[in-house]
C-alpha atoms as a PDB file:
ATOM      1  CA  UNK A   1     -26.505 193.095  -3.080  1.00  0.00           C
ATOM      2  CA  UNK A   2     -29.222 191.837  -0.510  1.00  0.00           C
ATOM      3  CA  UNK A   3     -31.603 189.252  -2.679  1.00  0.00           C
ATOM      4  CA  UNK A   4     -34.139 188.213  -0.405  1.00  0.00           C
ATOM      5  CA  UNK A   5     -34.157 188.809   3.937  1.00  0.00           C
ATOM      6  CA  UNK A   6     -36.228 186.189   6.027  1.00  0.00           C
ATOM      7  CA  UNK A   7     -37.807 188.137   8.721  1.00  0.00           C
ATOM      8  CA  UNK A   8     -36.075 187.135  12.236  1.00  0.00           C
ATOM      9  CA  UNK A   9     -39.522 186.729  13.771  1.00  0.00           C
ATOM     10  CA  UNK A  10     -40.155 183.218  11.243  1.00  0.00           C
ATOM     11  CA  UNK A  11     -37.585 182.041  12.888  1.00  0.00           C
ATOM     12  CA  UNK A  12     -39.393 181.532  16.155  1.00  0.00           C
ATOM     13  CA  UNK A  13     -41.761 178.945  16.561  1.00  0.00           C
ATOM     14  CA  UNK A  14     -43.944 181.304  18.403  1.00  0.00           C
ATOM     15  CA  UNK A  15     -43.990 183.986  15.867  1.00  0.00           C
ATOM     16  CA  UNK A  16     -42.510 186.634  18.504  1.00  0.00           C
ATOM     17  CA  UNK A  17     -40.110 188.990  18.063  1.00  0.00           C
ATOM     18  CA  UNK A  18     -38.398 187.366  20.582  1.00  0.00           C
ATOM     19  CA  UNK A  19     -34.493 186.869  19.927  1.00  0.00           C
ATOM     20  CA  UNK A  20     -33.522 183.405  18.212  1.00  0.00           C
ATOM     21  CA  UNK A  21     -30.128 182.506  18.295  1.00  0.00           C
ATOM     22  CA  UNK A  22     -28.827 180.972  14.925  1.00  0.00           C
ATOM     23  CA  UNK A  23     -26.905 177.980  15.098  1.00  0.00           C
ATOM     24  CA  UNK A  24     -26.169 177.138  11.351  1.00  0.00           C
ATOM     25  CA  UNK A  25     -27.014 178.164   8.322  1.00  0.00           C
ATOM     26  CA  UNK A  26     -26.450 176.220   4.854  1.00  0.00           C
ATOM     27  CA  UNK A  27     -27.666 176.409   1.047  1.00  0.00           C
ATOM     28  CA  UNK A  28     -28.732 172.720  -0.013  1.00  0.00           C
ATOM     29  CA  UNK A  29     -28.953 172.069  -3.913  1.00  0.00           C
ATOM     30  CA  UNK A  30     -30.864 169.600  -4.449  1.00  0.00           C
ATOM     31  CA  UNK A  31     -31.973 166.764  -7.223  1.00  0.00           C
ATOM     32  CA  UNK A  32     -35.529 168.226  -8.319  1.00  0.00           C
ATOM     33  CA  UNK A  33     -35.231 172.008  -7.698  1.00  0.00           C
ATOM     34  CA  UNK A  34     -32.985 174.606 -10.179  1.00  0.00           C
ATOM     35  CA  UNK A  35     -32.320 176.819  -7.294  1.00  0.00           C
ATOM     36  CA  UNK A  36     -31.291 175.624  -3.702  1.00  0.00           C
ATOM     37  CA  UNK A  37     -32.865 175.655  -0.773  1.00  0.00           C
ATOM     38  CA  UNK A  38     -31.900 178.009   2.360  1.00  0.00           C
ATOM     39  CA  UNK A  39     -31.807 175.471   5.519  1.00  0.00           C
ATOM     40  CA  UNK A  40     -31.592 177.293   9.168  1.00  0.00           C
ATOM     41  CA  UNK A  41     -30.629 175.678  12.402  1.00  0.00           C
ATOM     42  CA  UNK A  42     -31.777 177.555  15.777  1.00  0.00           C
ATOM     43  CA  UNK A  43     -32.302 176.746  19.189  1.00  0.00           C
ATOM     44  CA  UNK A  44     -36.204 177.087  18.428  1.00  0.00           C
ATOM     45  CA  UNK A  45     -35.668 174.310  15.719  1.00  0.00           C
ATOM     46  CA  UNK A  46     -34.665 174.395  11.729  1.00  0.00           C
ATOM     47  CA  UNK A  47     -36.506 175.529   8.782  1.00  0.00           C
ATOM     48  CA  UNK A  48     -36.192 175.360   5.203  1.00  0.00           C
ATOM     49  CA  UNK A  49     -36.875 177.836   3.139  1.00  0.00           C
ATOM     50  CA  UNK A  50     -37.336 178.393  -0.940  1.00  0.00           C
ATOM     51  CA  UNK A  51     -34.549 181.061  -1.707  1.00  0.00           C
ATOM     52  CA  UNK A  52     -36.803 182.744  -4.619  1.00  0.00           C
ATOM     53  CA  UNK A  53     -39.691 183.717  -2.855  1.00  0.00           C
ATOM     54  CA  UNK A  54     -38.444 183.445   0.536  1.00  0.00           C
ATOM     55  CA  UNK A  55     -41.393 181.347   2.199  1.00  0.00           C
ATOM     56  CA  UNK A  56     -40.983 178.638   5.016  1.00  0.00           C
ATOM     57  CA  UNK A  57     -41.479 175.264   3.456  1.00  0.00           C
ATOM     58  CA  UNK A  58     -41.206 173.048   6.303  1.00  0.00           C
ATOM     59  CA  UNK A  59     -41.019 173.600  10.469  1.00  0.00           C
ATOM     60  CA  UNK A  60     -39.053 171.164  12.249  1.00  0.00           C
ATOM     61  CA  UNK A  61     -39.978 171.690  15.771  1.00  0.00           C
ATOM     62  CA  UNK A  62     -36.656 171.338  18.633  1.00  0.00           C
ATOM     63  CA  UNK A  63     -37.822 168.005  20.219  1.00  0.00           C
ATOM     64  CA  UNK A  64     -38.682 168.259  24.016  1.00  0.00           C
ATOM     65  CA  UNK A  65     -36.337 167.270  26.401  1.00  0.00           C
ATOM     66  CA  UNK A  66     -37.506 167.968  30.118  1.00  0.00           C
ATOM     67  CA  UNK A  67     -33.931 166.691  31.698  1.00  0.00           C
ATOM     68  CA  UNK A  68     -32.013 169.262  29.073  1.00  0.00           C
ATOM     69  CA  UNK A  69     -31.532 172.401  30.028  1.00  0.00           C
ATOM     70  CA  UNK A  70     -29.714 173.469  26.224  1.00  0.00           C
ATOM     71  CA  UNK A  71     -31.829 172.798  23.267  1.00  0.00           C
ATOM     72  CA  UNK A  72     -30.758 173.255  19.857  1.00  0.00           C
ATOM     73  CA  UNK A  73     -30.865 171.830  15.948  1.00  0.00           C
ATOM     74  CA  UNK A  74     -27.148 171.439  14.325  1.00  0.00           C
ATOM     75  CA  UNK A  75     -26.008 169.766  11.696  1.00  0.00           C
ATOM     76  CA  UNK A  76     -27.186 169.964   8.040  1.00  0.00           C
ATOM     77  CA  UNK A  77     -26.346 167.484   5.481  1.00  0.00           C
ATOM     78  CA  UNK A  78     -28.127 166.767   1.578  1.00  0.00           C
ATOM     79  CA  UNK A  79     -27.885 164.408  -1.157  1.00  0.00           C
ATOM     80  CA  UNK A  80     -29.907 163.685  -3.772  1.00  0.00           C
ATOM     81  CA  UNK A  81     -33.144 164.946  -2.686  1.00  0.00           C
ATOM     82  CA  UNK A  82     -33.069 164.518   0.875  1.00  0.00           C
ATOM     83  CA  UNK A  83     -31.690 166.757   3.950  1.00  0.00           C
ATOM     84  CA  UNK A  84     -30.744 165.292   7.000  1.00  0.00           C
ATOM     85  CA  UNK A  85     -30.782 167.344  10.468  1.00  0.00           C
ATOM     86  CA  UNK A  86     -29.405 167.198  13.907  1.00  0.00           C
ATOM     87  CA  UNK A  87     -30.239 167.992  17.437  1.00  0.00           C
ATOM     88  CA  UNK A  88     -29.239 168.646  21.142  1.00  0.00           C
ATOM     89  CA  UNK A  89     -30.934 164.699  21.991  1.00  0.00           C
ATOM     90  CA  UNK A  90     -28.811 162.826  19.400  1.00  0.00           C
ATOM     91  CA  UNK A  91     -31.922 162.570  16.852  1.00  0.00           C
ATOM     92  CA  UNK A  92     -31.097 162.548  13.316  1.00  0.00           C
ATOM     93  CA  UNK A  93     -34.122 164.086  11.383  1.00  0.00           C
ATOM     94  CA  UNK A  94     -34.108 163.167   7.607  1.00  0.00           C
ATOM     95  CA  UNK A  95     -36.871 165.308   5.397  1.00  0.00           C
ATOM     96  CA  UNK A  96     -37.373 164.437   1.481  1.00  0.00           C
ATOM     97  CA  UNK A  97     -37.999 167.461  -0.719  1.00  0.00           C
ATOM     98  CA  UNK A  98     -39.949 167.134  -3.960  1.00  0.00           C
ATOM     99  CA  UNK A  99     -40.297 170.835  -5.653  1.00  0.00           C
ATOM    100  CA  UNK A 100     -41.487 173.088  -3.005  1.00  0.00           C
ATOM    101  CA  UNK A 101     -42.938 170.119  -0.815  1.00  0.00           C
ATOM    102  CA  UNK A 102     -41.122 169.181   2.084  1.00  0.00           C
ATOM    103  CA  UNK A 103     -42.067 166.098   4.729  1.00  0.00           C
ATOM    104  CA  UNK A 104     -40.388 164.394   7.362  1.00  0.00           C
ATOM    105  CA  UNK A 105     -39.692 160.711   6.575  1.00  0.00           C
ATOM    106  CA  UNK A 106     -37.875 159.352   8.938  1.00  0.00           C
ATOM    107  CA  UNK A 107     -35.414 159.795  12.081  1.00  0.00           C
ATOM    108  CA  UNK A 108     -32.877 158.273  13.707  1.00  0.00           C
ATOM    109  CA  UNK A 109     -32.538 157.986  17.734  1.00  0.00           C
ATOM    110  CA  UNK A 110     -30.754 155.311  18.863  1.00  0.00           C
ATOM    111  CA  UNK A 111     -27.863 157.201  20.612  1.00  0.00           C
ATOM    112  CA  UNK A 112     -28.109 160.496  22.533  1.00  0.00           C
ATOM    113  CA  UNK A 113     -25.270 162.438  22.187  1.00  0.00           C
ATOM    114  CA  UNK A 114     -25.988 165.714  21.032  1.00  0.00           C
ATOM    115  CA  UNK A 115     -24.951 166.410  17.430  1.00  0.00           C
ATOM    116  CA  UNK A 116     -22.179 169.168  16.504  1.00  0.00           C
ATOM    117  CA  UNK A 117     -22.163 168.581  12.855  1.00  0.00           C
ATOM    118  CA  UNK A 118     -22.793 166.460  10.070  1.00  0.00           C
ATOM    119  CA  UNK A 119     -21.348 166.103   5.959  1.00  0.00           C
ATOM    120  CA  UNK A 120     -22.009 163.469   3.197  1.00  0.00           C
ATOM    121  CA  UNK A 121     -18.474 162.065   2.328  1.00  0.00           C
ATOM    122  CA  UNK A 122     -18.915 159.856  -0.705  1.00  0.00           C
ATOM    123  CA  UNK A 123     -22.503 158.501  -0.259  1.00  0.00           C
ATOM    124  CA  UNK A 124     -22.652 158.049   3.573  1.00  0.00           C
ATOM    125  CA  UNK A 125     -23.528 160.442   6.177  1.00  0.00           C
ATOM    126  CA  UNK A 126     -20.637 161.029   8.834  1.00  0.00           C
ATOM    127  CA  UNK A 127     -21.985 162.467  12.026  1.00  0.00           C
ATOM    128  CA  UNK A 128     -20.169 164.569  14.959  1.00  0.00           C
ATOM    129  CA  UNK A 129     -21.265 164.496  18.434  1.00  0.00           C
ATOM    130  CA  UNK A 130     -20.021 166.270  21.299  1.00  0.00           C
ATOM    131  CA  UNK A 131     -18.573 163.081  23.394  1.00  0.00           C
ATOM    132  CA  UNK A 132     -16.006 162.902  19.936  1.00  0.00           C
ATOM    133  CA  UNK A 133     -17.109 160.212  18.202  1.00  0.00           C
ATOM    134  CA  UNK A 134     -17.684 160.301  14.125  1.00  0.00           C
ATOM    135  CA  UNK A 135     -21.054 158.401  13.047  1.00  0.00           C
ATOM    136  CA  UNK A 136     -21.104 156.682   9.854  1.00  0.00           C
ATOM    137  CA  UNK A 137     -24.649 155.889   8.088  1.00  0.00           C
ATOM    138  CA  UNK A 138     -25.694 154.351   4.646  1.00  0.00           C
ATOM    139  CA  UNK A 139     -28.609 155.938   3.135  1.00  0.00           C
ATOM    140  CA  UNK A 140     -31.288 154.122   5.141  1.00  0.00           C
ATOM    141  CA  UNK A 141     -29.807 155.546   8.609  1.00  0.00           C
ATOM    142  CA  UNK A 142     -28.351 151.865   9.539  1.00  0.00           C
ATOM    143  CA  UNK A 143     -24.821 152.387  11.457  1.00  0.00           C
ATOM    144  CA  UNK A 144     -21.929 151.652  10.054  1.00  0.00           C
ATOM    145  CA  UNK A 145     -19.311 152.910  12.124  1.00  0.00           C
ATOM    146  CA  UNK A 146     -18.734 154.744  15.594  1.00  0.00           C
ATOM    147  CA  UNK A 147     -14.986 155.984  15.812  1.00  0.00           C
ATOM    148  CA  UNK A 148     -13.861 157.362  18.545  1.00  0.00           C
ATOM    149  CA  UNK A 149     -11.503 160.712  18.168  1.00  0.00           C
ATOM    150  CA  UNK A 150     -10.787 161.826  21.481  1.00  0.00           C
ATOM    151  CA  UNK A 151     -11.181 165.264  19.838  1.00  0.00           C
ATOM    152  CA  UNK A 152     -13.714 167.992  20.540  1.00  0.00           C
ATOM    153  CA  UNK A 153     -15.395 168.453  17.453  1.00  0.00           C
ATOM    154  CA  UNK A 154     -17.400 171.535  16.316  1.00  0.00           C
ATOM    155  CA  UNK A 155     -17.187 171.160  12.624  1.00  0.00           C
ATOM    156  CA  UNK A 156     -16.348 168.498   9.740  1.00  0.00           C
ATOM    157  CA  UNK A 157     -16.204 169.023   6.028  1.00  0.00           C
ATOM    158  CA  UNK A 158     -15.193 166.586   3.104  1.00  0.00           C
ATOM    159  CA  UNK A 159     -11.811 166.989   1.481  1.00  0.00           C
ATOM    160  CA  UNK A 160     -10.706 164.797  -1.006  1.00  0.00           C
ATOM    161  CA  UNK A 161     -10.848 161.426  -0.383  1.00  0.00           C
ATOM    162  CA  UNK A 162     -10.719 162.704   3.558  1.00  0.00           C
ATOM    163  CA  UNK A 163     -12.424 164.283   6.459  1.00  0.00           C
ATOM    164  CA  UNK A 164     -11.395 167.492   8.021  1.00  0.00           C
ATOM    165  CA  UNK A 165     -12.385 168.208  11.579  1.00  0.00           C
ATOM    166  CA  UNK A 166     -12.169 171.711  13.184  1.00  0.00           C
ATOM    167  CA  UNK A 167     -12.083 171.800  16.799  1.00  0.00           C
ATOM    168  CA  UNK A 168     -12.794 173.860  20.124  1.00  0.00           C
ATOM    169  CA  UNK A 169      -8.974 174.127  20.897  1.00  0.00           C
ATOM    170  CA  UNK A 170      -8.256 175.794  16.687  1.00  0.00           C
ATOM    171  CA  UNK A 171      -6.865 172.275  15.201  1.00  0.00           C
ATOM    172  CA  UNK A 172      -7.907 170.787  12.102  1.00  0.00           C
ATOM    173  CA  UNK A 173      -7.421 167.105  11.793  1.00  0.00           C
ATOM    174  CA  UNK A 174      -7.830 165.073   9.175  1.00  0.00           C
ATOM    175  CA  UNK A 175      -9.097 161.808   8.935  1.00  0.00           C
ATOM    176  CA  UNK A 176      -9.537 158.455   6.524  1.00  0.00           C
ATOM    177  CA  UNK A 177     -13.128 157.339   7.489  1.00  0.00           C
ATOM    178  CA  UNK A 178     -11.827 153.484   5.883  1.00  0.00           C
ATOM    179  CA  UNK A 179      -9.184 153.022   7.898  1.00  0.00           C
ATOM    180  CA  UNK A 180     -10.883 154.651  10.933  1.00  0.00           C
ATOM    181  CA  UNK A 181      -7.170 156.534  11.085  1.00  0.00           C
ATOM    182  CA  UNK A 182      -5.925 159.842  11.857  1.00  0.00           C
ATOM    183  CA  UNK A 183      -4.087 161.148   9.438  1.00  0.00           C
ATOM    184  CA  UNK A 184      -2.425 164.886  10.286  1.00  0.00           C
ATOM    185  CA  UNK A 185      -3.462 167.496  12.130  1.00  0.00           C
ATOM    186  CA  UNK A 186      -2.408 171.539  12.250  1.00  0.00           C
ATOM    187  CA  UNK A 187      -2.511 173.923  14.718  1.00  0.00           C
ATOM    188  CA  UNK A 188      -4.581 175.740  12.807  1.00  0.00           C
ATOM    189  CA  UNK A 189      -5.893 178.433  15.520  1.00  0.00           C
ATOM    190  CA  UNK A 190      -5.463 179.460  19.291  1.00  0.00           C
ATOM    191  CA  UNK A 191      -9.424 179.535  19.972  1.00  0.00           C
ATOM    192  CA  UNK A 192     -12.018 177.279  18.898  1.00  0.00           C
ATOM    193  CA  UNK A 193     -12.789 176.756  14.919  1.00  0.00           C
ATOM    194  CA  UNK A 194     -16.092 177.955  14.060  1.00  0.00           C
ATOM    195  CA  UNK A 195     -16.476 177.222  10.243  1.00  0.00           C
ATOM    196  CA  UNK A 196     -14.450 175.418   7.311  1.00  0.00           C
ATOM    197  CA  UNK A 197     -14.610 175.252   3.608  1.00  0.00           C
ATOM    198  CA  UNK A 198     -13.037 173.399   1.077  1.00  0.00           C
ATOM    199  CA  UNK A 199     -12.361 174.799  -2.717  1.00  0.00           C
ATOM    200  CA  UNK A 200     -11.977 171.876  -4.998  1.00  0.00           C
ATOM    201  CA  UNK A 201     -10.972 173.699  -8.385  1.00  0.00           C
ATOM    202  CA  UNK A 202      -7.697 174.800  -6.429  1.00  0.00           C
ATOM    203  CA  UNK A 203      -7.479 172.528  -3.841  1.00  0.00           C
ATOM    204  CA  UNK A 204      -7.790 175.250  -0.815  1.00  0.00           C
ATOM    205  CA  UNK A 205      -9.639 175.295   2.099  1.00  0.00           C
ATOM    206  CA  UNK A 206     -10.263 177.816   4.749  1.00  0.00           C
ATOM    207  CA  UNK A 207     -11.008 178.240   8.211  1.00  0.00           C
ATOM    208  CA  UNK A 208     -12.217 180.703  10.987  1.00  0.00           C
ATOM    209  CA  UNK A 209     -11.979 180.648  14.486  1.00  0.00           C
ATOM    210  CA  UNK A 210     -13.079 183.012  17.580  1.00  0.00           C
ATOM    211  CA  UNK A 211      -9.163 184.397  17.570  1.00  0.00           C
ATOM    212  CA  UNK A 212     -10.367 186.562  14.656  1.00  0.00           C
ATOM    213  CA  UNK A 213      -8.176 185.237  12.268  1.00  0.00           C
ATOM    214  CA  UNK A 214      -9.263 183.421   8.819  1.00  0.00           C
ATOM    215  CA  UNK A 215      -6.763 181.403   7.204  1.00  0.00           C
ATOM    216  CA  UNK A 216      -6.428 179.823   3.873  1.00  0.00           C
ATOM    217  CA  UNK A 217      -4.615 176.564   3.223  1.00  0.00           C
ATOM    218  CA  UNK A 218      -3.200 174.586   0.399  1.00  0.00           C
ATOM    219  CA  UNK A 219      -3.620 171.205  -0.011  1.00  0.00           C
ATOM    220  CA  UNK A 220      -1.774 169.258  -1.583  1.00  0.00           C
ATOM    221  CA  UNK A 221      -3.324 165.587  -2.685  1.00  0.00           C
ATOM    222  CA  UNK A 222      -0.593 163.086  -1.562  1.00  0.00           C
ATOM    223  CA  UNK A 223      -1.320 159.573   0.183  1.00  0.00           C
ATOM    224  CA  UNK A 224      -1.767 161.617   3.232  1.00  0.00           C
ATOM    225  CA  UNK A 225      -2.439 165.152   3.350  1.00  0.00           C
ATOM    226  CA  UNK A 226       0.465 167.766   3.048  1.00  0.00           C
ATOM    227  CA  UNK A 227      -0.876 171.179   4.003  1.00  0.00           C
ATOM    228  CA  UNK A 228       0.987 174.851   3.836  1.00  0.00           C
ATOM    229  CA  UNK A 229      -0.850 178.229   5.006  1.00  0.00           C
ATOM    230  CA  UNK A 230      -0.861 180.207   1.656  1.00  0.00           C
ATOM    231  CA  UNK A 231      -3.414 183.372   3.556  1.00  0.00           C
ATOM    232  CA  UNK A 232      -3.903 184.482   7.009  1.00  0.00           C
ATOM    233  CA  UNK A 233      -4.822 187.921   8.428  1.00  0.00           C
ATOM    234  CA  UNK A 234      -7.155 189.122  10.706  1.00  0.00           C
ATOM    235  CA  UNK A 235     -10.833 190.862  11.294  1.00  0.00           C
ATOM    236  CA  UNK A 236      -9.695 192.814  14.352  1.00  0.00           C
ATOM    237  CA  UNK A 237     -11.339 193.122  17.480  1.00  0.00           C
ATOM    238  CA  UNK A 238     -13.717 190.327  15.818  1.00  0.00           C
ATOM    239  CA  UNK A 239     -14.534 186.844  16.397  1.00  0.00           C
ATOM    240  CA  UNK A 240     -15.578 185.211  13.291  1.00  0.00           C
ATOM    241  CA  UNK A 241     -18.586 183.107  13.034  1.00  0.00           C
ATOM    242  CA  UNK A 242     -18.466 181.547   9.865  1.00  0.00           C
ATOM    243  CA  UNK A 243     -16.974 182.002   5.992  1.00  0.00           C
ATOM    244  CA  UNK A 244     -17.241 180.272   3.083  1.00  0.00           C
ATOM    245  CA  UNK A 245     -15.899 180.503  -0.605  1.00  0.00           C
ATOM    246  CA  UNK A 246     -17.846 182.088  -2.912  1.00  0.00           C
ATOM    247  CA  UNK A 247     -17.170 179.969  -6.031  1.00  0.00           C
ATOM    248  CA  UNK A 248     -15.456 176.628  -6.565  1.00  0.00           C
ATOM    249  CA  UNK A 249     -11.971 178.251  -7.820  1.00  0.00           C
ATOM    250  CA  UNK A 250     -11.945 179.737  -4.213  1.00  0.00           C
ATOM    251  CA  UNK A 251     -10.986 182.937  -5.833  1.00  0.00           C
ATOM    252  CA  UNK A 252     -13.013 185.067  -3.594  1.00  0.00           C
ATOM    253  CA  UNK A 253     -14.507 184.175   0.281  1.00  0.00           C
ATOM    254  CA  UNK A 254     -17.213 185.999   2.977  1.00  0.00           C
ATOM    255  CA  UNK A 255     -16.825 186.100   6.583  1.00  0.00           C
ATOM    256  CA  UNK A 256     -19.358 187.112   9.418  1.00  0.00           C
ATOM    257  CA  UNK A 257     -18.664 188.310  12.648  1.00  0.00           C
ATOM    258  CA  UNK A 258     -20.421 187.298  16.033  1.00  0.00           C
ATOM    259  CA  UNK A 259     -23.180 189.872  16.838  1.00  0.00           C
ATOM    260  CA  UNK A 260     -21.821 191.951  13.700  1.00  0.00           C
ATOM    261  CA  UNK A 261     -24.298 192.680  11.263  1.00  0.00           C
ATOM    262  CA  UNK A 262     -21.500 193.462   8.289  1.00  0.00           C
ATOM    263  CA  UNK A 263     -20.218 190.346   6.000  1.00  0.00           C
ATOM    264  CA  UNK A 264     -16.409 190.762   4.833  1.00  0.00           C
ATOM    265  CA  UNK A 265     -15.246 190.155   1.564  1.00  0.00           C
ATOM    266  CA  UNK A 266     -11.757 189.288   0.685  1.00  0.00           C
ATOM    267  CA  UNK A 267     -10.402 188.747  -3.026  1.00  0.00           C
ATOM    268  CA  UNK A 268      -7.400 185.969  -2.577  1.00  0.00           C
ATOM    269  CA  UNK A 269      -4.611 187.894  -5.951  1.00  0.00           C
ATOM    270  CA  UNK A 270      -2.072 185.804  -6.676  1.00  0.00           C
END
């Protein structure tokens, strides 16, 4: 069932029906609202929306780069009542949201690799760029740590106590952000890894890639990680965008398909 559409056109800063491409999309639940907010990366910039009534609540603009020929926002992080965004220039955006007020109060610009993705993991902000390195902020965007992967990161997620890293060549590798150490890594996929999810009830997590396959995984929690493929199959003939559990049992999971305007549902029976 189909709640609430936001109309393609909002997505543009100029209000044309002009084609936007999407670059991320993510629910954020936050401190002072009951229902979460809808937050929408493009190459046109990010907006957030209310998921109720389905109205923009705040336009953050792509910043202007005249020596940058690919512009995008990536990246979408929240905790407490706060949402931090990326960006092609290396800019971390962070916007506080009271009710259905949103404002930009601060930013962080410093270094200008572009951003891939970004995830709270415990109470700091861990950032990916696109050189490989993993960014670690406290609250007030002060640096803690720059490590250096060597990896070609597309997409991070918290797991446990670690951090999972999807990559353009289909591996996930995990890391302790402490110890600045790599901990395992699987050959998870022959093309690049395009989304991740982690189910905490049954300790499972799941990824996609542009091969077409999803997979499922579970992990058990050991002093470092000890993975086994539990799921695999795939959407033939197309490469998956993105999927996600659909409750915290990871009893049930969506996937979307590039340029494919149906959603696939799969029930994991076990």
């Amino acid at each position: 069932m189909v709640h609430n559409i936001v109309p393609a056109k909002d997505l543009n800063s100029l209000k044309s029906n002009k084609k936007v491409e999407v670059m991320q999309v993510k629910f954020c639940s936050l401190k002072s609202r009951t229902t979460p907010v809808l937050v929408i990366c493009t190459v046109a910039g990010a907006s957030i929306w209310n998921t109720v009534t389905t109205t923009m609540m705040y336009w953050l603009s792509v910043p202007e780069e005249k020596t940058t020929l690919w512009k995008y926002t990536k990246g979408i992080a929240c905790i407490e009542d706060e949402i931090f965004i990326g960006c092609h220039a290396g800019t971390i955006f962070r916007l506080s949201i009271k009710n259905d007020s949103a404002k930009l109060t601060g930013s962080w610009d410093e270094y200008k690799e572009p951003v891939v993705d970004m995830v709270i993991f415990r109470n700091w902000l861990v950032v990916a760029d696109m050189k490989g390195d993993l960014l670690v902020f406290d609250s007030e965007l002060h640096c803690l740590k720059n490590i250096y992967t060597g990896l070609s990161i597309n997409r991070i997620i918290s797991v446990n106590n670690w951090l999972a890293c999807g990559t353009i060549i289909g591996q996930v590798v995990f890391y302790d952000i402490e110890k600045e150490a790599m901990l395992a890594e699987i050959n998870a996929h022959s093309q690049p890894i395009t989304d991740l999810d982690y189910s905490a009830g049954e300790s499972l997590f799941l990824s996609t890639s542009e091969d077409s396959f999803v997979r499922v995984w579970k992990l058990e929690n050991h002093t470092t990680p000890k993975v086994s493929c539990c799921f695999s199959t795939s959407v033939e003939n197309v490469p998956i965008a993105g999927g996600c559990f659909t409750d915290a049992q990871g009893s049930s999971f969506l996937l979307s398909g590039y340029d494919y305007s149906v959603m696939f549902y799969f029930r994991l029976v076990q």
